[in-house]
N, C-alpha and C. Protein backbone atom coordinates (compact mmCIF):
# COMPACT_ATOMS: atom_id res chain seq x y z
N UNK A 1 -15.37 2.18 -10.16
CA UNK A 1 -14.89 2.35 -8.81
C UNK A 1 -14.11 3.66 -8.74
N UNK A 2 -14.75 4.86 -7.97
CA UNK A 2 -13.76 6.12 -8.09
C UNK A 2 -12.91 5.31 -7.39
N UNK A 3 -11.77 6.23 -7.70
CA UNK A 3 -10.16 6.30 -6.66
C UNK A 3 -9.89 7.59 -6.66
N UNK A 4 -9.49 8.23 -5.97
CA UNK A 4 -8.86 9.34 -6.05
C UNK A 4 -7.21 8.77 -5.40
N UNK A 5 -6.39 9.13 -5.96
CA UNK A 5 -4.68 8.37 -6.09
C UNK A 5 -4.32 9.07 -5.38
N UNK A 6 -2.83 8.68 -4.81
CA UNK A 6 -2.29 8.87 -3.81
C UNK A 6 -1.66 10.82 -4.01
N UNK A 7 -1.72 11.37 -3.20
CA UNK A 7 -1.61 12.48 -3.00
C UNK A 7 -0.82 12.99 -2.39
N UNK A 8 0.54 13.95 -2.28
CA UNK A 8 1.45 14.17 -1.42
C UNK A 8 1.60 15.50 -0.89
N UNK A 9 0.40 15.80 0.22
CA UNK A 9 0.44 17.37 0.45
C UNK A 9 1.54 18.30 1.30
N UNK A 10 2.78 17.10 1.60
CA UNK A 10 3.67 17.66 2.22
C UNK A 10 4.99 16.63 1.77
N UNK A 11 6.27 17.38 2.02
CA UNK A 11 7.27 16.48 1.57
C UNK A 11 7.74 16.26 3.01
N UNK A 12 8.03 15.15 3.59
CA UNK A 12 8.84 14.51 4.32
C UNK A 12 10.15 14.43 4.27
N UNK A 13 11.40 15.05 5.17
CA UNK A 13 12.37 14.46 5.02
C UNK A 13 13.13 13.30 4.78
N UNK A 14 13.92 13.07 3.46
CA UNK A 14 13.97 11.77 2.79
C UNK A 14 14.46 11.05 4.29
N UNK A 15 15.47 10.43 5.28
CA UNK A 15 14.91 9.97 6.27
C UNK A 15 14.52 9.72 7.41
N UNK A 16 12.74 9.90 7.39
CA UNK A 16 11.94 10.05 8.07
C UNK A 16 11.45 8.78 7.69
N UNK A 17 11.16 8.47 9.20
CA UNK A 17 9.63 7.14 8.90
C UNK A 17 8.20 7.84 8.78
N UNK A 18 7.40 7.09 8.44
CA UNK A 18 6.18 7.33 8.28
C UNK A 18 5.31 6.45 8.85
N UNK A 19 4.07 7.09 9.87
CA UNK A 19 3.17 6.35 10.12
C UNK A 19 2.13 6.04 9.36
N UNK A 20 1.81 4.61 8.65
CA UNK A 20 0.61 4.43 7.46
C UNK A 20 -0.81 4.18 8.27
N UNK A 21 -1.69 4.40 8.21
CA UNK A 21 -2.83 3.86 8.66
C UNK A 21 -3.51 3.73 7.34
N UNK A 22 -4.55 2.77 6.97
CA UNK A 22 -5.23 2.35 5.85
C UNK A 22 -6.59 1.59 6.82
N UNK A 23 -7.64 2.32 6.17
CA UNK A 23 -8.81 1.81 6.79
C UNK A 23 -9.51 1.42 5.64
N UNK A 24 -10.69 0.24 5.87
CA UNK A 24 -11.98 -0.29 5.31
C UNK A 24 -12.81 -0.21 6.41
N UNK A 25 -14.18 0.77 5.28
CA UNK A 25 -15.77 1.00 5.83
C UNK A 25 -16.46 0.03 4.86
N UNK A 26 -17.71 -0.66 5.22
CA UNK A 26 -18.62 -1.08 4.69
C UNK A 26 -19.62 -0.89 5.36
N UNK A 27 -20.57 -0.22 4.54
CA UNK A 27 -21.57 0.21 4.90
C UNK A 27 -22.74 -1.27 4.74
N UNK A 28 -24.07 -0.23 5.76
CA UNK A 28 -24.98 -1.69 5.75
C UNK A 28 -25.30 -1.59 4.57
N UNK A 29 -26.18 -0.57 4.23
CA UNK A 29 -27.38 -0.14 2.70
C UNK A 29 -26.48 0.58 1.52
N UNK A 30 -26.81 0.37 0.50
CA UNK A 30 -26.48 0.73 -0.79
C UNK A 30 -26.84 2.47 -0.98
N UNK A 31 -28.28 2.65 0.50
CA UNK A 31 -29.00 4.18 0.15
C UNK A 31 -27.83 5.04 0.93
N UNK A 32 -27.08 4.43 1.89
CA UNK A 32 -25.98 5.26 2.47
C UNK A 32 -24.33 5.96 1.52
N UNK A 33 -24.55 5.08 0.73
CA UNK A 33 -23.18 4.97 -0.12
C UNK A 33 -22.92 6.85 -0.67
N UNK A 34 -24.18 6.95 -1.44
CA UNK A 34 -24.22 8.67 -1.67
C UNK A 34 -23.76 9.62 -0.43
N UNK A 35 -23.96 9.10 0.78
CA UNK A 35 -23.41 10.37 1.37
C UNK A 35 -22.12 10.11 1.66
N UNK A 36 -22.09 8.65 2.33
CA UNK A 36 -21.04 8.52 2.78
C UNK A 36 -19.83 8.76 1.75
N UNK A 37 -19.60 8.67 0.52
CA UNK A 37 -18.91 9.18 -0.65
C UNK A 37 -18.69 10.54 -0.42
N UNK A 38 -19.81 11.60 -0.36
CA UNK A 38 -19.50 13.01 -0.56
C UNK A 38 -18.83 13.21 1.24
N UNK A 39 -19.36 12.34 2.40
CA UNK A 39 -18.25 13.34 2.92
C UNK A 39 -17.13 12.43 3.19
N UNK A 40 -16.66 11.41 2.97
CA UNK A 40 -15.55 10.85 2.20
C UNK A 40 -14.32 12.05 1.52
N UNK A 41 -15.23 12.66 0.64
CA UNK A 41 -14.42 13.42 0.02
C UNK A 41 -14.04 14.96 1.32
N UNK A 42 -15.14 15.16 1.74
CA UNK A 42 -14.70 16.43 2.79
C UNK A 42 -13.62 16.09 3.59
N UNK A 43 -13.07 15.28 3.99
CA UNK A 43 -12.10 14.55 4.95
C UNK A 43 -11.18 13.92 4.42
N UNK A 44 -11.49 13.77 3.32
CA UNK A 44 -10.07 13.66 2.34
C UNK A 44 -8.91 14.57 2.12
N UNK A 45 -10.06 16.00 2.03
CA UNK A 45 -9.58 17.52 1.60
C UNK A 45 -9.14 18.13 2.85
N UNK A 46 -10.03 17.45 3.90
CA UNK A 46 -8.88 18.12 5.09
C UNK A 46 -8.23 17.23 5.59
N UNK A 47 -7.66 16.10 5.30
CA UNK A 47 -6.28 15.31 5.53
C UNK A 47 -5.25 15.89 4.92
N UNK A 48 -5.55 16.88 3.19
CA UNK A 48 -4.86 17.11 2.81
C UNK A 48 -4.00 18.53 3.16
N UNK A 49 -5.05 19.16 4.09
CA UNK A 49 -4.66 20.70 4.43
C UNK A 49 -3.76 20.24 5.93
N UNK A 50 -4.24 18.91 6.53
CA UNK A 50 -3.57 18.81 7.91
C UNK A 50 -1.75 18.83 8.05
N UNK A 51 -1.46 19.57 8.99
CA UNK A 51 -0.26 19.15 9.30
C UNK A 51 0.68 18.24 9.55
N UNK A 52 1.41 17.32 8.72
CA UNK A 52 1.69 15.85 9.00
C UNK A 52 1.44 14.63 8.28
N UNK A 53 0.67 15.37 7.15
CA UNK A 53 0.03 14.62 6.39
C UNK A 53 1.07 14.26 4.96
N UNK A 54 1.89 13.09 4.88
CA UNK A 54 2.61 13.20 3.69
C UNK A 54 2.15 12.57 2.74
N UNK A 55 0.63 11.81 2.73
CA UNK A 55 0.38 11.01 1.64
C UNK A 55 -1.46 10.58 1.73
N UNK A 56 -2.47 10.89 0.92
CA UNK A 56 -3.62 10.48 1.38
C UNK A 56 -4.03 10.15 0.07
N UNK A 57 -4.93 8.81 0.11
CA UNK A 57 -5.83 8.21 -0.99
C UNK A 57 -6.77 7.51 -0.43
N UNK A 58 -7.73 7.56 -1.59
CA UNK A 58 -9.19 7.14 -1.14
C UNK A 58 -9.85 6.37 -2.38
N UNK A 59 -10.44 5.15 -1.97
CA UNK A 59 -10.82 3.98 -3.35
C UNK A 59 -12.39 3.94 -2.74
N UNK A 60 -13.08 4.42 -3.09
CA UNK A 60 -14.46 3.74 -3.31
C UNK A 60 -15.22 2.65 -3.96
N UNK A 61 -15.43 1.29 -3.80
CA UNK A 61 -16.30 0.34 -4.16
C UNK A 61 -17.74 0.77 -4.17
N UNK A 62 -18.30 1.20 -4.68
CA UNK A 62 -19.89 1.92 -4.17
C UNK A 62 -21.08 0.64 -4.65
N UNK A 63 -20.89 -0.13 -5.38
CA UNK A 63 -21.92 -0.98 -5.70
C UNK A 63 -21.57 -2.27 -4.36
N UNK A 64 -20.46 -2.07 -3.65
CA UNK A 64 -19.83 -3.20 -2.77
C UNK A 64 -20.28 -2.30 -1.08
N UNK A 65 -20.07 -1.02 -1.70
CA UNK A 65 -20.49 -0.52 -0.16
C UNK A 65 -19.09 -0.28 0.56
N UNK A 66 -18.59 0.05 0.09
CA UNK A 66 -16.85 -0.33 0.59
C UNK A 66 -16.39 0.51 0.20
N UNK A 67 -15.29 1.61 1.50
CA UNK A 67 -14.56 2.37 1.18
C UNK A 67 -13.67 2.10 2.03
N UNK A 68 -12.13 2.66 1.42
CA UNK A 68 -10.75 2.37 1.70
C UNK A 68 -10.10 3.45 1.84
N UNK A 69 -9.67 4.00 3.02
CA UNK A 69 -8.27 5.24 2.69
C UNK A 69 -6.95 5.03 3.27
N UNK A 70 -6.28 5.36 2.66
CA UNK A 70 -4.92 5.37 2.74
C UNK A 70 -3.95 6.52 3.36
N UNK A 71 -3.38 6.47 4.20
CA UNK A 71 -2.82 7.83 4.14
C UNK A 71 -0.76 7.41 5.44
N UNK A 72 -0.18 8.78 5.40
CA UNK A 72 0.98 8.22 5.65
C UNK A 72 1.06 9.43 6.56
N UNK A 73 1.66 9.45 7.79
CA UNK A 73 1.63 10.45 8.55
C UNK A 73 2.44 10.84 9.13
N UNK A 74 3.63 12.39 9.41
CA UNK A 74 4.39 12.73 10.14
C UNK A 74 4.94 11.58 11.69
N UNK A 75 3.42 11.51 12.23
CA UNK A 75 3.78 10.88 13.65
C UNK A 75 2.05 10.45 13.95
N UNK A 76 2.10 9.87 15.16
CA UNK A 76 0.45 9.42 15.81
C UNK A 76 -0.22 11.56 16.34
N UNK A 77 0.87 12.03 16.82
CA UNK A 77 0.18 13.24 16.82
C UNK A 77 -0.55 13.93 16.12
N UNK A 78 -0.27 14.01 14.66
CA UNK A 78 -0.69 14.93 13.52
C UNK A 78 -1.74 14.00 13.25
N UNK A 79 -1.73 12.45 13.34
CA UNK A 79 -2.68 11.93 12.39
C UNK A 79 -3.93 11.63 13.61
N UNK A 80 -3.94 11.46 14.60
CA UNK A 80 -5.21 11.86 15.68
C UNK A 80 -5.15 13.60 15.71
N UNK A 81 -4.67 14.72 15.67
CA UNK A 81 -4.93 15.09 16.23
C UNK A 81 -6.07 16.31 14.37
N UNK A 82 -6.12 15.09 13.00
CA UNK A 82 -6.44 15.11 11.65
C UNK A 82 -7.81 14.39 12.46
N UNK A 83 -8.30 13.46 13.42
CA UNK A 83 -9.13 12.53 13.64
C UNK A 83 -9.98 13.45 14.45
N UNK A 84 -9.11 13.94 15.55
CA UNK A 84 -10.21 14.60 16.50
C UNK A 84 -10.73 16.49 15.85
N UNK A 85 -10.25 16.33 14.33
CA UNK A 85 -10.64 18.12 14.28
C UNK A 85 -11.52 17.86 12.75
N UNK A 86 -12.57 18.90 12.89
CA UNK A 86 -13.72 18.88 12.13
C UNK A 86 -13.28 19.21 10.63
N UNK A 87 -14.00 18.52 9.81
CA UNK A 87 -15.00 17.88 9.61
C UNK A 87 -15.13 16.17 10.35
N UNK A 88 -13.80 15.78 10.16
CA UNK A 88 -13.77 14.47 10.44
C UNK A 88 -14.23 14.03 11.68
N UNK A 89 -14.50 14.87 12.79
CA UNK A 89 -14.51 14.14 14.14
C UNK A 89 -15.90 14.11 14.11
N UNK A 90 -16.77 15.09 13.63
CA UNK A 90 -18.36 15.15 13.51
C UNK A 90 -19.16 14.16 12.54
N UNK A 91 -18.33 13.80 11.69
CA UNK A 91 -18.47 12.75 10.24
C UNK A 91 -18.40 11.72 10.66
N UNK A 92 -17.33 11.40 11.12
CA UNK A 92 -17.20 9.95 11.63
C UNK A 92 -18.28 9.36 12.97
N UNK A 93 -18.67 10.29 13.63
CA UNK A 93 -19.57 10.27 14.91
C UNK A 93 -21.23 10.23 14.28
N UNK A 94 -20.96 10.76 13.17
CA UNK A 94 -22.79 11.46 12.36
C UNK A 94 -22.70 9.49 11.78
N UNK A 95 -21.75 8.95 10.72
CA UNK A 95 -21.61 8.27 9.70
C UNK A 95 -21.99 6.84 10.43
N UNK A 96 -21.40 6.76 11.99
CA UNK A 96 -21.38 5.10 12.69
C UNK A 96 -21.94 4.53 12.27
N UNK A 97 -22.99 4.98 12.61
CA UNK A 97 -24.11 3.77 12.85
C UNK A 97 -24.15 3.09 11.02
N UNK A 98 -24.02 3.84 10.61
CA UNK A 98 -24.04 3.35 8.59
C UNK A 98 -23.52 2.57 8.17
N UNK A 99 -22.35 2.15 9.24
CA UNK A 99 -21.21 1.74 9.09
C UNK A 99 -21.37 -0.21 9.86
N UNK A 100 -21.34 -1.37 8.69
CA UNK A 100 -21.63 -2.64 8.83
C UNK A 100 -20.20 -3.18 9.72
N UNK A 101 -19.14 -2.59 9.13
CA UNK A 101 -18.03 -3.10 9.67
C UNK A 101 -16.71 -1.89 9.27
N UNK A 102 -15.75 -1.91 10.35
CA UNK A 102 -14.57 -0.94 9.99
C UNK A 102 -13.52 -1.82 10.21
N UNK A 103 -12.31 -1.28 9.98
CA UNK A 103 -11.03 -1.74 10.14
C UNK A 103 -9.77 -1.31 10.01
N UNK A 104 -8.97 -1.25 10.76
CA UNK A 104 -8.05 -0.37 10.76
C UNK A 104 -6.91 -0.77 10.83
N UNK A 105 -5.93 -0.54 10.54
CA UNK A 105 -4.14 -0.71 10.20
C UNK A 105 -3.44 -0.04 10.74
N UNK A 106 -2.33 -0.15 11.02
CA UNK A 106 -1.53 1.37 11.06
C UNK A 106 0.34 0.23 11.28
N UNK A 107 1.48 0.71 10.69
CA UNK A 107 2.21 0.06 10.57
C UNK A 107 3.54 1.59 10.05
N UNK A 108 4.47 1.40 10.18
CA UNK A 108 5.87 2.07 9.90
C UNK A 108 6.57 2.03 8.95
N UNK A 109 7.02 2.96 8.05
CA UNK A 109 7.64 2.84 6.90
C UNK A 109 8.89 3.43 6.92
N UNK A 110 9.84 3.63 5.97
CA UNK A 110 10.97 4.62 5.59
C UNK A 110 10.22 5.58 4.56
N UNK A 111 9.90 6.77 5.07
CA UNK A 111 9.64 7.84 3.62
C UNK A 111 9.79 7.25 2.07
N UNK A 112 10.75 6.59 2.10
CA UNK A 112 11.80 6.44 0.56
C UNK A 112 10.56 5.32 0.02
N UNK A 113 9.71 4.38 0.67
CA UNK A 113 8.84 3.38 0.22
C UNK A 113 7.37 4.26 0.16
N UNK A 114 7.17 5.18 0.19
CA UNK A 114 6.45 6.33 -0.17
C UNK A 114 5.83 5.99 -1.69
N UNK A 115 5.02 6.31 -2.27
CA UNK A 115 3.80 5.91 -1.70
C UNK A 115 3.73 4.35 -1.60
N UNK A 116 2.58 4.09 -0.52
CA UNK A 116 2.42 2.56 -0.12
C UNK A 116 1.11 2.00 -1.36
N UNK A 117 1.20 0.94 -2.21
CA UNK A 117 0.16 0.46 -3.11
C UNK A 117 -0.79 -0.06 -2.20
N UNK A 118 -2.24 0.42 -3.23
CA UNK A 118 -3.40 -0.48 -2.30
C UNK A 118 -3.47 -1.91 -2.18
N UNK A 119 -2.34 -2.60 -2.92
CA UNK A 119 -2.44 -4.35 -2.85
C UNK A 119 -1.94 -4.42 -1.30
N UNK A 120 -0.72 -3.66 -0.81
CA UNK A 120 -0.39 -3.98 0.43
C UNK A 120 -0.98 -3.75 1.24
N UNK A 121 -2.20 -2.42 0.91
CA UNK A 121 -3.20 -1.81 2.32
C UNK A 121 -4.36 -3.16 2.37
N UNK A 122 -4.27 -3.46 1.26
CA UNK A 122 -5.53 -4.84 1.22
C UNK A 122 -4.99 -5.69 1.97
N UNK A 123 -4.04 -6.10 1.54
CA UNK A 123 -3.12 -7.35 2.23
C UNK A 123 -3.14 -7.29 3.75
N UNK A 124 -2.66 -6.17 4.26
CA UNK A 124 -2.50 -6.10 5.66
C UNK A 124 -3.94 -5.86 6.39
N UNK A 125 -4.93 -5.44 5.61
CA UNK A 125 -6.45 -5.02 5.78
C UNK A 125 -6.92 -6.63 5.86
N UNK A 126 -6.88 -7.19 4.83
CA UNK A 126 -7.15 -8.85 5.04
C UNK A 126 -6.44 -9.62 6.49
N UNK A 127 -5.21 -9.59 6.72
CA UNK A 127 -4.63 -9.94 7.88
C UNK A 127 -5.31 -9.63 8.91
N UNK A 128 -5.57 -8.69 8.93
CA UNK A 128 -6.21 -7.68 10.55
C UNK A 128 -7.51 -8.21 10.66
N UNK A 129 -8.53 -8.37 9.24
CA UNK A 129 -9.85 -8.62 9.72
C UNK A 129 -9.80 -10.79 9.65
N UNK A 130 -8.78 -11.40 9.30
CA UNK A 130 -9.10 -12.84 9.58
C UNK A 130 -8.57 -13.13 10.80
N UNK A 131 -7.25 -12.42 11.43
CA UNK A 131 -7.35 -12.74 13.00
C UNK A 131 -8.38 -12.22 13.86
N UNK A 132 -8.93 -11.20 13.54
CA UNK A 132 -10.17 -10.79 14.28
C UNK A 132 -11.05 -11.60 14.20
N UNK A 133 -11.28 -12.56 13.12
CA UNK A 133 -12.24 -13.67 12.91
C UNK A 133 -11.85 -14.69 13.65
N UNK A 134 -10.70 -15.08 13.69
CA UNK A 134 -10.09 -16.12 14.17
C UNK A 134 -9.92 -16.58 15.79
């Protein structure tokens, strides 16, 4: 299972909150997984150049079809405005349809709990998709 680990391309003032968002993709087909991986990684690399960006990681399941990112953000400005600018806004629009199911998080921290573990992005990722079931 790649991971690429948590990453800190900017320092945050110790206190500052942080906005977390943590998403799960599952793709339909196993033949999608190859791309969706490589540009996975292109949008990784520009989360990391974005402004606002204090924390980004990315876990690939590829035999599960399942990818996870993590990331911690200045404010909702920097981290939409990381959503609506390319590569990512063309990727995510090209990738949809590939895409079996998504899910999304987003929740408030203190800087100082920096970085957030993937047990809690699961945890709260599990929460979000059984009331949606529910």
């Amino acid at each position: 299972m790649p991971t690429i680990p948590w990453t800190e391309p900017q320092t945050p003032e110790p206190d500052a909150q942080a906005l977390v968002m943590a998403s799960r993709f599952e793709l339909r087909s196993l033949r999608q997984v190859p791309g969706f991986f490589l540009a996975s990684i292109a949008v990784w690399r520009q989360a990391r150049r974005t402004p606002g960006a204090w924390g980004v990681a990315l876990k690939a399941q590829l035999l599960r079809r399942t990818f996870w990112t993590l990331s911690a953000w200045s404010d909702k400005p920097a981290l939409y405005g990381y959503a609506n600018a390319e590569p990512h806004k063309s990727t995510m629009r090209r990738l949809r349809g590939a895409m079996r199911e998504s899910t999304f998080v987003y929740w408030e921290v203190p800087v100082s709990e920096l970085p957030i573990d993937w047990a809690e992005a699961e945890r709260r990722i599990a929460a979000e998709r059984a009331a949606k079931a529910s």
